[in-house]
Protein backbone atom coordinates (compact mmCIF):
# COMPACT_ATOMS: atom_id res chain seq x y z
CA UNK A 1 79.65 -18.96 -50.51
CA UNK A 2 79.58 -14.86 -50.03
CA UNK A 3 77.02 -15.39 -52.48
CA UNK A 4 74.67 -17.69 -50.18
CA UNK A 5 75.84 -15.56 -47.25
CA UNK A 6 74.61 -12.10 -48.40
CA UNK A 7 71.54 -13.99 -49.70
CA UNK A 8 70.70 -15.45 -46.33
CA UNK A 9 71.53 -11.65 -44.74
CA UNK A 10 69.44 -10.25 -47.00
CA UNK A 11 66.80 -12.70 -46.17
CA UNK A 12 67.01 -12.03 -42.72
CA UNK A 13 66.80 -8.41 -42.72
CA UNK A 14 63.25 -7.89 -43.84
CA UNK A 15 62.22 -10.41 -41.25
CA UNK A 16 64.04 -8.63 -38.52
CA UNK A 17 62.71 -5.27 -39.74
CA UNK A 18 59.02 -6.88 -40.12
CA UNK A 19 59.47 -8.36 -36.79
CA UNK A 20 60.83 -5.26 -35.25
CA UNK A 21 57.52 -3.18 -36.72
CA UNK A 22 55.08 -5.56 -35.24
CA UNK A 23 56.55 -5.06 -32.04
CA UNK A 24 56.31 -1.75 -32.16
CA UNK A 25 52.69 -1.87 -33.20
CA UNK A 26 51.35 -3.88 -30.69
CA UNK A 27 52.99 -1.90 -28.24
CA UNK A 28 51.68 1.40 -29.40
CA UNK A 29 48.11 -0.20 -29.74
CA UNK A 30 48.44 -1.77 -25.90
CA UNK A 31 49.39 1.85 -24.93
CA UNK A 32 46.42 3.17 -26.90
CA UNK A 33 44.40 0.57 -25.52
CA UNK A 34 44.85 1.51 -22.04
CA UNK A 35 44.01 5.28 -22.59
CA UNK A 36 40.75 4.57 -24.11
CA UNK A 37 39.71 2.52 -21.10
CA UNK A 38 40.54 4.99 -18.87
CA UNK A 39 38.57 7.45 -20.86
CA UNK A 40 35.57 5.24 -20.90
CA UNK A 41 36.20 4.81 -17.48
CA UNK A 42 35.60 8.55 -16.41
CA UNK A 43 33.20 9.15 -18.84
CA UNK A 44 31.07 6.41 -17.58
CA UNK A 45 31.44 7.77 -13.81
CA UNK A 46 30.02 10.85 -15.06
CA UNK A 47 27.11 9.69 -16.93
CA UNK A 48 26.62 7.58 -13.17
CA UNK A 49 26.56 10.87 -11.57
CA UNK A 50 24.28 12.46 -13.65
CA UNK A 51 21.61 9.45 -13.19
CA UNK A 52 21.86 9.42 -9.53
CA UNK A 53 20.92 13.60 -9.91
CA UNK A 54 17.95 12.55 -11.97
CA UNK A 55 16.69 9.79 -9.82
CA UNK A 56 16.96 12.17 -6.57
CA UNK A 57 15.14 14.75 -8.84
CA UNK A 58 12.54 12.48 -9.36
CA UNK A 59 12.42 11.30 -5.97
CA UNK A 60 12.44 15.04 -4.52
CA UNK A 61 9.22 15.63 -6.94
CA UNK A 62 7.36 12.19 -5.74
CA UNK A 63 7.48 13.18 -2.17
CA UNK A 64 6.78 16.93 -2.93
CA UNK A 65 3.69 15.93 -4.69
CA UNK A 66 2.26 13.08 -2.24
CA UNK A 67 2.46 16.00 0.97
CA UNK A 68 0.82 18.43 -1.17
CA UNK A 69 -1.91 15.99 -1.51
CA UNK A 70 -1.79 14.33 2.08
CA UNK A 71 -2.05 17.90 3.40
CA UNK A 72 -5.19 18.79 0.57
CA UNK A 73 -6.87 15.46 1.96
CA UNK A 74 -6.26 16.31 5.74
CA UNK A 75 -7.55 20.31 4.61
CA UNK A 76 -10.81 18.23 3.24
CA UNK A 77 -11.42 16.03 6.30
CA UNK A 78 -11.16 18.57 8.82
CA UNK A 79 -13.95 20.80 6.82
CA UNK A 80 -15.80 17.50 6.45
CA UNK A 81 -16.18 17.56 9.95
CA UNK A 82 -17.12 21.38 10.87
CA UNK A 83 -19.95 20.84 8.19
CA UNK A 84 -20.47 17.89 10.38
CA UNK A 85 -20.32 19.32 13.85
CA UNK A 86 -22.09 22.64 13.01
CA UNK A 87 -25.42 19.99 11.88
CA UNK A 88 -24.86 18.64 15.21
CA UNK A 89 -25.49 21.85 16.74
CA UNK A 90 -28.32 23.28 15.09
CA UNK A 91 -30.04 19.85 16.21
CA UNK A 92 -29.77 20.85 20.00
CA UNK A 93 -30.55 24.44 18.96
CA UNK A 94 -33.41 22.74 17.89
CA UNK A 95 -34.29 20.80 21.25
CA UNK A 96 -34.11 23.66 22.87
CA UNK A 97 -35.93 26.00 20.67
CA UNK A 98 -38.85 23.12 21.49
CA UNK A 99 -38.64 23.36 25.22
CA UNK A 100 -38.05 27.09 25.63
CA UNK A 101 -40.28 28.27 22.42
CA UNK A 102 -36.88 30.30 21.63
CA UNK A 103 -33.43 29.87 20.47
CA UNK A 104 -30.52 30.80 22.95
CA UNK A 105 -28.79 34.19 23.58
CA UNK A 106 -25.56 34.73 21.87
CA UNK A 107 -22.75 36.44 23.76
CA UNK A 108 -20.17 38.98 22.69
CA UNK A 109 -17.12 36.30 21.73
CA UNK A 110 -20.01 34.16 19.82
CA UNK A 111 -20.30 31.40 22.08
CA UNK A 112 -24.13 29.98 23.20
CA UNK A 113 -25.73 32.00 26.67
CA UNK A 114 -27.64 29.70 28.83
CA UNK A 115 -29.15 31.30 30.74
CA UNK A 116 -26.58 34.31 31.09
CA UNK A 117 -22.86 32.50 30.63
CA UNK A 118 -21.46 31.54 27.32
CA UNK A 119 -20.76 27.63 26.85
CA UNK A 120 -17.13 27.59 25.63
CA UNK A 121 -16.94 25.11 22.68
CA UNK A 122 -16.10 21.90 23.96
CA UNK A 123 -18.43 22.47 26.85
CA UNK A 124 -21.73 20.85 28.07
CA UNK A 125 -24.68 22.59 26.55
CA UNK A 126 -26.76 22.56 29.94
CA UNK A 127 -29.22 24.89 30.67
CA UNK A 128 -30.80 24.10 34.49
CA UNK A 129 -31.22 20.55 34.52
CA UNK A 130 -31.69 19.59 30.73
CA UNK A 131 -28.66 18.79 28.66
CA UNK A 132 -28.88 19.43 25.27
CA UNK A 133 -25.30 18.70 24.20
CA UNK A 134 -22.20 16.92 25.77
CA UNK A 135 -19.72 18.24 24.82
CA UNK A 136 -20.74 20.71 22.03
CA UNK A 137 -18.36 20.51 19.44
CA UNK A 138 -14.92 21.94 19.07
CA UNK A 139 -12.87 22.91 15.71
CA UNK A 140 -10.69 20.59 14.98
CA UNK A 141 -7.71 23.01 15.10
CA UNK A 142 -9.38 25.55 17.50
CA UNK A 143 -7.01 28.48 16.31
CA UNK A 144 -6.16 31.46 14.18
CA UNK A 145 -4.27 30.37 11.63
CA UNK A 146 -3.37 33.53 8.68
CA UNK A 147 -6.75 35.27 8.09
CA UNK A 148 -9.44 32.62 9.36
CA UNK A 149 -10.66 31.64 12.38
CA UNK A 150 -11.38 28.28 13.09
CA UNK A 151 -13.40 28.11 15.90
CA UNK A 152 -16.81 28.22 15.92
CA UNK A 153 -19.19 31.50 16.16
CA UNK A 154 -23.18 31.94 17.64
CA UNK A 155 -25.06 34.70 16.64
CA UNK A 156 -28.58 35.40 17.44
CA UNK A 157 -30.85 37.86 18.72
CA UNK A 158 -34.02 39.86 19.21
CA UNK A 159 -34.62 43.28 19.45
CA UNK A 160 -37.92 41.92 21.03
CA UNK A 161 -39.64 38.55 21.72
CA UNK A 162 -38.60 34.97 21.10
CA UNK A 163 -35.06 34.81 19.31
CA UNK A 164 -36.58 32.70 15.93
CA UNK A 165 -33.25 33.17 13.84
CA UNK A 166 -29.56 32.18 14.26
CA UNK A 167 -25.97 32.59 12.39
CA UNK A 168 -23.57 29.70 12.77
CA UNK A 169 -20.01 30.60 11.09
CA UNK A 170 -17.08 28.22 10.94
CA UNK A 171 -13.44 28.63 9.06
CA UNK A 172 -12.95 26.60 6.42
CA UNK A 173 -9.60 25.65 5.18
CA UNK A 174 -9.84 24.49 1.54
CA UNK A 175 -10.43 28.15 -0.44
CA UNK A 176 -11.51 25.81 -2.94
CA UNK A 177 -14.66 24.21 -1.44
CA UNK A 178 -17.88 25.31 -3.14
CA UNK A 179 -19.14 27.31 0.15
CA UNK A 180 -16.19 28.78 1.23
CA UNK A 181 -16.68 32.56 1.54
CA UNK A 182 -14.94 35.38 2.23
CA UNK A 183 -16.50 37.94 4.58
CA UNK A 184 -17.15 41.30 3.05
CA UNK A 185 -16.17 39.78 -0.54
CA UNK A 186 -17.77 40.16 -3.92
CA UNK A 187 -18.79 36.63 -4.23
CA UNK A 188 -22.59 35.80 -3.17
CA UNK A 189 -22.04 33.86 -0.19
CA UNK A 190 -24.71 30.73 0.07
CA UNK A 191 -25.83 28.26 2.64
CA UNK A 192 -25.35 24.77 0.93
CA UNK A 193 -26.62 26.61 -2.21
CA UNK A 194 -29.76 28.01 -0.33
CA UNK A 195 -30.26 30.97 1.02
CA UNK A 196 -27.36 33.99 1.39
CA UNK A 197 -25.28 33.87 4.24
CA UNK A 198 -22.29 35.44 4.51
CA UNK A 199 -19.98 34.37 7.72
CA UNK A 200 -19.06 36.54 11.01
CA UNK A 201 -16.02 37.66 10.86
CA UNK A 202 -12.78 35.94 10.08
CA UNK A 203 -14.53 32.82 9.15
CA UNK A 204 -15.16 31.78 5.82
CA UNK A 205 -18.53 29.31 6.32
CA UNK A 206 -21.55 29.75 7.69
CA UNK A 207 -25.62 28.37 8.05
CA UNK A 208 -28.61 30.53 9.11
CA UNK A 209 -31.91 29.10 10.50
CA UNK A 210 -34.46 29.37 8.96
């Protein structure tokens, strides 16, 4: 019987001792287990962090961009329009060169005489009882802005005689328009690739007739 006894002790004790390791293990690998999910937690929070820095980055660049190029497109249109408007003047110029056999006096600020006042831009071009414009045109920002002028400028006269020539300068905005033109600059200033005309002062555009 002490024989069967120790045998079924002896039994026993690896069993115990196997059972007493696995226990052990899978409580050392549920420990484990929890620090490596905490870990991939904050590791995944981070990479989150970074992506939301990226997609604002992007963002930040997208709107950058599209007001760079709304503000380009507004530059455009406005100078679509002096061209515009400054046409629009030389055709009443033109009226009244063919009632009066002569263009109009300019005055001192650049602004169109008739007969001895200048007509401030926006005005009615009315000389006695014939209108030849109403209203003459106005730059669409009507201001100084940095170096250029944008408003409009009249030049013409004669020493002696009928007035037969005229200068009509505007301020462009976009430096990058094929007639822009610096006064006084080393670039060949041009009338719609014409003749030479180089803008009054402050203005960077500019037609001559004829």
């Amino acid at each position: 019987m002490p024989l069967i006894i120790d045998t079924i002790e002896e039994m026993k004790l690896p069993f115990l001792k196997v059972l007493r390791s696995v226990i052990v293990d899978h409580s050392k690998k549920s420990m484990n287990y929890g620090l490596i999910t905490k870990n991939w937690r904050q590791r995944r929070l981070g990479f989150s962090l970074i992506e939301l820095l990226i997609v604002i980055s992007i963002i930040g660049i997208l709107v950058a961009t599209a007001t760079v190029s709304w503000t380009n497109a507004q530059q455009k249109s406005r100078d679509s329009k002096r061209k515009s408007d400054v046409k629009s003047i030389q055709q009443a110029l033109e009226l009244y060169l063919q009632d009066n056999g002569t263009y109009p006096e300019a005055d001192a600020s650049g602004l169109i005489k008739c007969p001895s006042g200048g007509i401030q831009w926006g005005g009615n071009f009315k000389c006695g009882t014939i209108t030849y414009m109403n209203p003459l045109p106005k730059d669409p920002i009507n201001a100084t802005i940095g170096t250029i002028n944008h408003t409009y400028y009249y030049q013409a006269s004669s020493p002696s005689g009928p007035i037969l020539t005229y200068k009509l300068s505007a301020g462009l905005e976009n430096s990058k328009d094929p007639e822009y033109c610096t006064p006084g600059g080393a670039q060949t200033c041009v009338q719609q690739g014409k003749l030479p005309c180089e803008p009054a002062s402050q203005r960077s555009y500019c037609v001559i007739n004829p």
